[in-house]
Protein backbone atom coordinates (compact mmCIF):
# COMPACT_ATOMS: atom_id res chain seq x y z
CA UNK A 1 0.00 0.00 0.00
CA UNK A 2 2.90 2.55 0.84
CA UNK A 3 4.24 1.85 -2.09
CA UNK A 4 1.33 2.62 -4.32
CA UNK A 5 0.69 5.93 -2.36
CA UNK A 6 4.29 6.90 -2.95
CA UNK A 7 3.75 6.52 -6.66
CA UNK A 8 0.84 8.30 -6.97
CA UNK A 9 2.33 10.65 -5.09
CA UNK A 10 5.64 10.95 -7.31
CA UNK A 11 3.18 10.65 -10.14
CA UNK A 12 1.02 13.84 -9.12
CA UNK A 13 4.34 15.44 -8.67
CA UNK A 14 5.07 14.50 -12.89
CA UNK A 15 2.22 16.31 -13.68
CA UNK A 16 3.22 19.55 -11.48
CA UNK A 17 6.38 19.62 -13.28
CA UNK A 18 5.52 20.14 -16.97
CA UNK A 19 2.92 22.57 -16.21
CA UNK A 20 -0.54 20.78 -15.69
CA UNK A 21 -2.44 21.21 -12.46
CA UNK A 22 -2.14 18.36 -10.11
CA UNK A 23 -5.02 16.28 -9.26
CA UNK A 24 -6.79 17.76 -6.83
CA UNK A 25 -7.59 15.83 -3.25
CA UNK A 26 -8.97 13.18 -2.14
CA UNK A 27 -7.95 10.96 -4.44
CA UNK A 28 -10.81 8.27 -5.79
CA UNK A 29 -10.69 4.51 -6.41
CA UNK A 30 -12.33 2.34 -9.33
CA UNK A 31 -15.28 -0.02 -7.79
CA UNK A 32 -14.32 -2.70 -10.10
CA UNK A 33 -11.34 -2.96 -7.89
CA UNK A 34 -13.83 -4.64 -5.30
CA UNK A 35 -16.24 -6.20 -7.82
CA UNK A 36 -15.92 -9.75 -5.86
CA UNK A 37 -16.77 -7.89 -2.29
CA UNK A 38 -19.61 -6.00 -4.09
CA UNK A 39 -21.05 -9.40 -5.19
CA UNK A 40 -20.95 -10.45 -1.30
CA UNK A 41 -21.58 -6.89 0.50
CA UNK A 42 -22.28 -3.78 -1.04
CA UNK A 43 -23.20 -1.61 1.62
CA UNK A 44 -20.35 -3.08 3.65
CA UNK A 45 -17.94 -2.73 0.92
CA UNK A 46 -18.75 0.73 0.35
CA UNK A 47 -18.00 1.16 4.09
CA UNK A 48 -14.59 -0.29 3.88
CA UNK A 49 -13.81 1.53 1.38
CA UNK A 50 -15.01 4.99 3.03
CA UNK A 51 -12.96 3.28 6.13
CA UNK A 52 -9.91 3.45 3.75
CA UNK A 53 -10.16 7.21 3.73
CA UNK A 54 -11.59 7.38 -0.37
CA UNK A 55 -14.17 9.90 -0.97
CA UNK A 56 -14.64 9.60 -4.47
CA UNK A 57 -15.18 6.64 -6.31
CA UNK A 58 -16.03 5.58 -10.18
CA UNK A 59 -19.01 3.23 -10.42
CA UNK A 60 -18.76 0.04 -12.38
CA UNK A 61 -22.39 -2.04 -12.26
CA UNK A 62 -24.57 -2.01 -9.64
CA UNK A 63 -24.68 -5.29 -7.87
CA UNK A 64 -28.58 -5.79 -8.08
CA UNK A 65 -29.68 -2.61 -7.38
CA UNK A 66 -30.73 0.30 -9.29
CA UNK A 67 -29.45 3.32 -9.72
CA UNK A 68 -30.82 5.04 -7.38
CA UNK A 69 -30.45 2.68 -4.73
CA UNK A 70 -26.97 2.30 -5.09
CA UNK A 71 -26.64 6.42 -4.97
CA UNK A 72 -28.12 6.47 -2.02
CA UNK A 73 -26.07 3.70 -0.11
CA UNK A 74 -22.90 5.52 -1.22
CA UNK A 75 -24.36 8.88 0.38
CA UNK A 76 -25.67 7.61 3.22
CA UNK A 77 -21.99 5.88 3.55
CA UNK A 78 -20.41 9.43 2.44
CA UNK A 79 -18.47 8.45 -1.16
CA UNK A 80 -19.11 10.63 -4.19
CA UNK A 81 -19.31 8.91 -7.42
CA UNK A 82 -17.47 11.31 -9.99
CA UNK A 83 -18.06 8.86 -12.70
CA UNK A 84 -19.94 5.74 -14.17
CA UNK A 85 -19.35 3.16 -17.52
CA UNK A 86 -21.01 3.13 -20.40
CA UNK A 87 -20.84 0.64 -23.15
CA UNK A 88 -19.90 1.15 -26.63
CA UNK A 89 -22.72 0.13 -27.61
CA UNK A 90 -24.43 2.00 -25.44
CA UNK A 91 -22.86 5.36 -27.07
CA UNK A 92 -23.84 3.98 -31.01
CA UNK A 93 -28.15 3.45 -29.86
CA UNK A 94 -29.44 6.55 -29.30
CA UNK A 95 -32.15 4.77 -26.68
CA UNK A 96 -29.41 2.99 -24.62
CA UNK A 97 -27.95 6.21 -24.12
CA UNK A 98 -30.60 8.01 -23.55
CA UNK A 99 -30.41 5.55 -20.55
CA UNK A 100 -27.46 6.26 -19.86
CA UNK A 101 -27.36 9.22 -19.49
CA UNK A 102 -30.25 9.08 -16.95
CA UNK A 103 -28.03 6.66 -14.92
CA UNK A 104 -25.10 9.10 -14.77
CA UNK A 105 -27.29 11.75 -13.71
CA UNK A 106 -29.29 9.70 -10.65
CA UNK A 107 -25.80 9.02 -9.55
CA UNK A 108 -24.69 12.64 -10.24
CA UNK A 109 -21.83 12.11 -11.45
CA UNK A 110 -19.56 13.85 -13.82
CA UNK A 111 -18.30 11.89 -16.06
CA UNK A 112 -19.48 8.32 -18.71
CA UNK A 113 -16.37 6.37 -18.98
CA UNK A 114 -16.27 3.84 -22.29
CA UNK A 115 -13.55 1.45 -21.54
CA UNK A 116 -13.71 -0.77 -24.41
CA UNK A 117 -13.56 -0.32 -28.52
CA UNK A 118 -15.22 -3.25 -30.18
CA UNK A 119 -12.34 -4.90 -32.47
CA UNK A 120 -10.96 -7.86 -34.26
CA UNK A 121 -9.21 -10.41 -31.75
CA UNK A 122 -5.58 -9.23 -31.44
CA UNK A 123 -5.65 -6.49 -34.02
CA UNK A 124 -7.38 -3.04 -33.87
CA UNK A 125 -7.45 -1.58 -37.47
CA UNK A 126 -8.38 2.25 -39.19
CA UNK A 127 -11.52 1.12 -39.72
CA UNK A 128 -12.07 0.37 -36.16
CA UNK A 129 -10.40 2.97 -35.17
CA UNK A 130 -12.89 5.68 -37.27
CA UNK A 131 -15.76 3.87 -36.06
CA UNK A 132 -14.94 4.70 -32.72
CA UNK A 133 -14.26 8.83 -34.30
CA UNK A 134 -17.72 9.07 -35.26
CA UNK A 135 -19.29 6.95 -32.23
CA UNK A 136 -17.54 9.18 -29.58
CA UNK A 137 -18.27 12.49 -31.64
CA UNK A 138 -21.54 11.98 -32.05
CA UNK A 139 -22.10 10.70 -28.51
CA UNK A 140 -20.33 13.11 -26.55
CA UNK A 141 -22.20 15.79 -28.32
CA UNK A 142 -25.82 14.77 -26.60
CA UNK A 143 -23.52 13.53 -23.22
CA UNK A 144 -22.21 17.41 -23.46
CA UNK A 145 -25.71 18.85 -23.39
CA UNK A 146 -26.42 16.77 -20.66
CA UNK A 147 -23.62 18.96 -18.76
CA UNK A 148 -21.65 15.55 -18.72
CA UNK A 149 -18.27 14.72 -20.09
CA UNK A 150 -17.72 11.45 -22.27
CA UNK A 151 -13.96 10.11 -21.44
CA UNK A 152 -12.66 7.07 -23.02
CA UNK A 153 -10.04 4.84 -21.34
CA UNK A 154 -7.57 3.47 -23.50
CA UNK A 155 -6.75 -0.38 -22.81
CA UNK A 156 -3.34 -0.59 -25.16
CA UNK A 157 -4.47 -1.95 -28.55
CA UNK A 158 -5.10 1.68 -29.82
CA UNK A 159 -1.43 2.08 -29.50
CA UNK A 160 -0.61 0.37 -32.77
CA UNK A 161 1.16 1.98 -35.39
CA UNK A 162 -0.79 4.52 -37.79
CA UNK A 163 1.29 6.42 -40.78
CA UNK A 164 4.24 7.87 -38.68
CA UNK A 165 2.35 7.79 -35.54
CA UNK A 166 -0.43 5.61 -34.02
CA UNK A 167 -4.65 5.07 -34.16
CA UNK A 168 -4.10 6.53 -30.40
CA UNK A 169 -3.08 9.69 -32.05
CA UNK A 170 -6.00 9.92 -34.39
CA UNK A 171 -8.80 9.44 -32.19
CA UNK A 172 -7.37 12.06 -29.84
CA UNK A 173 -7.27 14.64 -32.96
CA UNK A 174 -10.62 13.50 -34.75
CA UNK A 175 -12.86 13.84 -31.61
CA UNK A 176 -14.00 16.79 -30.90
CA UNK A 177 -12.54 18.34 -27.93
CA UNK A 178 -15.40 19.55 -26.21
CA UNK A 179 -17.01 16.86 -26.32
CA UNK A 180 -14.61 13.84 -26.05
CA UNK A 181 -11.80 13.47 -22.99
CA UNK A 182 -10.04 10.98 -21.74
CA UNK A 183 -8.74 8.79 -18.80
CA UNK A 184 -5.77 7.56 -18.82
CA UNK A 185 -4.74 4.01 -17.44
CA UNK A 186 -1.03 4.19 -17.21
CA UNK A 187 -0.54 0.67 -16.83
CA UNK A 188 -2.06 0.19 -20.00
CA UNK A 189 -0.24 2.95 -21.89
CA UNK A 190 3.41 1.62 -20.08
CA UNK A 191 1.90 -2.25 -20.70
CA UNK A 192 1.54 -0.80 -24.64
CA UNK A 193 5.37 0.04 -24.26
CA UNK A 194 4.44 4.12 -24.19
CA UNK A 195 5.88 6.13 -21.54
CA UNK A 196 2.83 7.53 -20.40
CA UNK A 197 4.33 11.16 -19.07
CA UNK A 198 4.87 11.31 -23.06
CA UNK A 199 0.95 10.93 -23.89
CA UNK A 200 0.31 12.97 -20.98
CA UNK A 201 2.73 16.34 -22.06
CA UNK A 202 1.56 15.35 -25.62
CA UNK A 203 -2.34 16.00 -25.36
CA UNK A 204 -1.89 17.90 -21.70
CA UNK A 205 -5.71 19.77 -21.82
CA UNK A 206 -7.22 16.13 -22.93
CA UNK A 207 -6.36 13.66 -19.82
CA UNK A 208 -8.92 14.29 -17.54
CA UNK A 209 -8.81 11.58 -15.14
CA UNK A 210 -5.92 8.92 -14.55
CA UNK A 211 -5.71 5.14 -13.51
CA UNK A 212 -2.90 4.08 -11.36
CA UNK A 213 -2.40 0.89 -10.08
CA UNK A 214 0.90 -1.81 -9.05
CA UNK A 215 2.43 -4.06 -11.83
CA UNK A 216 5.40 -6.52 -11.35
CA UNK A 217 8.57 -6.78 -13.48
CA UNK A 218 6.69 -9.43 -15.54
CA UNK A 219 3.82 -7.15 -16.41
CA UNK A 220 1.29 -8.47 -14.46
CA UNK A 221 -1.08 -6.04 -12.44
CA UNK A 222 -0.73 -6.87 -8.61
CA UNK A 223 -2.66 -5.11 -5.64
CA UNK A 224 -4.81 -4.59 -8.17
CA UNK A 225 -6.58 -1.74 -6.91
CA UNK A 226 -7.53 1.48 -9.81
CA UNK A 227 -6.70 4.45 -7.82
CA UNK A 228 -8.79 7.41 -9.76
CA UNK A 229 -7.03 10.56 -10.11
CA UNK A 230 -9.66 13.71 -11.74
């Protein structure tokens, strides 16, 4: 645990030094980190984790309750959800987002987080990658006028090599800045063999929430606990 709080620490610290401003306290935590709890305990998971000192937290499913009864556990426990999922396909239906949109606003949260591009098994191509261009454009737009911010959340196959650059690059450029963002996971970005303070000083005013979490010399996540940084 030390460990990981040094990090993030060292980490907040990164982003001081080229300029950006650093993430602001307390420092939040992604529920899917405790999915397997959740399954068992929500209210008393959602206690630990307030017990752990989090205040803010990104929502990932609900655990058999709605929305609204899973806002009001975290209140009554004191955690602030600053963010929930949303499904890709989710953004392309204009009914399921709809929906979606209603969920993120019973939880009142900030920001819909899509973590996942649908693409061929160990490839993403241009075509995928313009898919996802016109998805997130046209999503974020009606997310935007909700006074919500779409952020996607990179996972590493974006990374792959585009012209003289990569697909990462072009779906940062071809969305529309205000109304696509984006959350870093920089054990995704480092497991993509990216240095992630390059990404980060490359597109500084479009990162607007991070993912840190432990990962052992033979790139497997350990401790795996997201710590949410917005």
């Amino acid at each position: 645990m030390k460990s990981r709080l040094l990090f993030i620490l060292f980490f907040s610290y990164g982003l001081f030094v080229f300029g950006q401003h650093t993430p602001h306290e307390p420092i939040g935590v992604q529920l899917y980190s405790f999915r397997e709890h959740f399954k068992v305990d929500v209210r008393g998971t959602m206690q630990r984790i307030k017990d752990m000192g989090i205040k803010e937290v990104e929502c990932a499913g609900f655990y058999g309750l709605t929305p609204a009864e899973f806002k009001k556990n975290l209140d009554e426990v004191g955690l602030t959800p600053i963010g929930t999922g949303v499904n890709f396909d989710e953004l392309e239906d204009d009914v399921k987002l709809a929906e979606s949109i209603k969920t993120a606003k019973i939880l009142e949260a900030k920001f819909m987080v899509c973590f996942w591009i649908p693409h061929v098994e160990d490839g993403f191509t241009l075509e995928e990658a313009e898919r996802a261009i016109r998805v997130f454009n046209k999503a974020g737009k009606k997310i935007m006028e909700n006074k919500l911010t779409l952020l996607y959340h990179p996972h590493g196959y974006e990374f792959r090599p585009y012209k003289d650059r990569y697909l990462m690059d072009l779906i940062i450029e071809k969305t529309l800045p205000q109304n696509v963002s984006y959350e870093m996971d920089i054990n995704w970005v480092f497991h993509a063999g990216h240095n992630p303070v390059t990404w980060l000083k490359r597109y500084p005013t479009r990162w607007k929430a991070l993912h840190v979490k432990d990962r052992n010399t033979a790139r497997r996540v350990i401790n795996s606990v997201e710590w949410t940084l917005s």
